[in-house]
C-alpha atoms as a PDB file:
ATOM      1  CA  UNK A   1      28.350  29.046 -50.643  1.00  0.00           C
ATOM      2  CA  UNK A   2      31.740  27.515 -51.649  1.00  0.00           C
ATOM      3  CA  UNK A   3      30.231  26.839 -55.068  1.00  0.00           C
ATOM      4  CA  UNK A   4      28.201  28.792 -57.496  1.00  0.00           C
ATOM      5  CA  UNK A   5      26.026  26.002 -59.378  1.00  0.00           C
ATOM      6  CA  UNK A   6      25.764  22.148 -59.412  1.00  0.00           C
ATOM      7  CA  UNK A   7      28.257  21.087 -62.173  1.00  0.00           C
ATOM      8  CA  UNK A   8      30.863  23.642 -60.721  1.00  0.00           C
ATOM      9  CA  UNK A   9      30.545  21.548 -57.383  1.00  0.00           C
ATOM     10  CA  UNK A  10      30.698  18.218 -59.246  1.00  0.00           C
ATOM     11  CA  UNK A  11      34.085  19.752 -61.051  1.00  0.00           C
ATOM     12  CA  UNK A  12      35.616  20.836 -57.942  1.00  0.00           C
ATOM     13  CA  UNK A  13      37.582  23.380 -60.221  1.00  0.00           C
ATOM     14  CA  UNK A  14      40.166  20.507 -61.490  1.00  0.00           C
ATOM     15  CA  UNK A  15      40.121  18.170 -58.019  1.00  0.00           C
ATOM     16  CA  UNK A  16      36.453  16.929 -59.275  1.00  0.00           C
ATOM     17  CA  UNK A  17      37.596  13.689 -61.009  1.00  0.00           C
ATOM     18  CA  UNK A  18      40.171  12.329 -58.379  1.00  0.00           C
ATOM     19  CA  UNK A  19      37.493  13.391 -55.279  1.00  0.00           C
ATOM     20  CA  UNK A  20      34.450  11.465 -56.972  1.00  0.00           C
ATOM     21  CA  UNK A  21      36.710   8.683 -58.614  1.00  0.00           C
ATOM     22  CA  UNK A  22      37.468   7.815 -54.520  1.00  0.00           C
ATOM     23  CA  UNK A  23      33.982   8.231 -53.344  1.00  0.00           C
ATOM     24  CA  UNK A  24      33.592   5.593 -55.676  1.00  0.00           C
ATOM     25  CA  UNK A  25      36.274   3.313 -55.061  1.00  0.00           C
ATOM     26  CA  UNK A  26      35.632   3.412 -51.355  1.00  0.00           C
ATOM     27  CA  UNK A  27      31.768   2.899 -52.281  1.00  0.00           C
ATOM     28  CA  UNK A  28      32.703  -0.351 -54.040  1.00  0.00           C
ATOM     29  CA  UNK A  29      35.062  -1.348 -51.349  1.00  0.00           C
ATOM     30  CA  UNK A  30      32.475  -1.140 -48.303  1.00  0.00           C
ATOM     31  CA  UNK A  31      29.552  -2.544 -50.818  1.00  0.00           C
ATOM     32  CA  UNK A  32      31.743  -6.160 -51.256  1.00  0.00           C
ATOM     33  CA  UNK A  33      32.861  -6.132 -48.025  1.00  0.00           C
ATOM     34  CA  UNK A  34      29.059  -5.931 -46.829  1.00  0.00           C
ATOM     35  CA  UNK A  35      28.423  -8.833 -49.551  1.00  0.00           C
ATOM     36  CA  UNK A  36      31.484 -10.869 -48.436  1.00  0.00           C
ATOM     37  CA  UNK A  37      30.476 -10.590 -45.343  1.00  0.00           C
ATOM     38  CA  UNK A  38      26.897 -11.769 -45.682  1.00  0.00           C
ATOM     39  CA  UNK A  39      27.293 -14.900 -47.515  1.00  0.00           C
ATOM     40  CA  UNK A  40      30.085 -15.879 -45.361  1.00  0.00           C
ATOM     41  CA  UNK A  41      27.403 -15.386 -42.364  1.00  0.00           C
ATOM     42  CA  UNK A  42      24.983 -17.291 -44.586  1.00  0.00           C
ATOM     43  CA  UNK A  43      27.237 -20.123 -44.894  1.00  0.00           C
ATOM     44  CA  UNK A  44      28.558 -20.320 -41.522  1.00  0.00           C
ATOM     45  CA  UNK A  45      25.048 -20.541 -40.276  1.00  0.00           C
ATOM     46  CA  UNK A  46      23.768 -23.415 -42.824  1.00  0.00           C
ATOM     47  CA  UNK A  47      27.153 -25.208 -41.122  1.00  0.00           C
ATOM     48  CA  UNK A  48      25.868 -24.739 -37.783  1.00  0.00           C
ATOM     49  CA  UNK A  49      22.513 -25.862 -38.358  1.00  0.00           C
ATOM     50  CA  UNK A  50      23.386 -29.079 -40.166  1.00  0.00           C
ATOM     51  CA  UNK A  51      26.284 -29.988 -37.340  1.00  0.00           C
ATOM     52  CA  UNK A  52      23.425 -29.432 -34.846  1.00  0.00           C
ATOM     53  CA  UNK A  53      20.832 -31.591 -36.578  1.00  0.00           C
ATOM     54  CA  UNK A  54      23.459 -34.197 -36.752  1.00  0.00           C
ATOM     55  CA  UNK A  55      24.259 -34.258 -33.116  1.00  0.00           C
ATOM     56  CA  UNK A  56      20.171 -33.793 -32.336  1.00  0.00           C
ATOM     57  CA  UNK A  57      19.698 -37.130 -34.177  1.00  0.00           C
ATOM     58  CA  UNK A  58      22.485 -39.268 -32.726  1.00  0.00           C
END
């Protein structure tokens, strides 16, 4: 094993902060875009379904 205990592989000798700091970033990057993404999908289909309830009662 690369590392001896827990909070030595958290550290990653002096590396730890900048590795976990962009697991984190990218984390919070993927977790809007998922969000973003979702309520523009909600949206776009409450659009749809009034557009087609107007042409269904013309």
């Amino acid at each position: 094993m690369a590392f001896e205990s827990i909070p030595e592989f958290l550290k990653m000798g002096t590396h730890g902060i900048y590795v976990w700091s962009t697991y984190g970033i990218s984390l919070i990057a993927l977790v809007g875009l998922f969000v973003s993404t979702r309520v523009s999908n909600c949206k776009l289909r409450k659009q749809l379904k009034k557009r087609y309830q107007r042409e269904q009662s013309r």
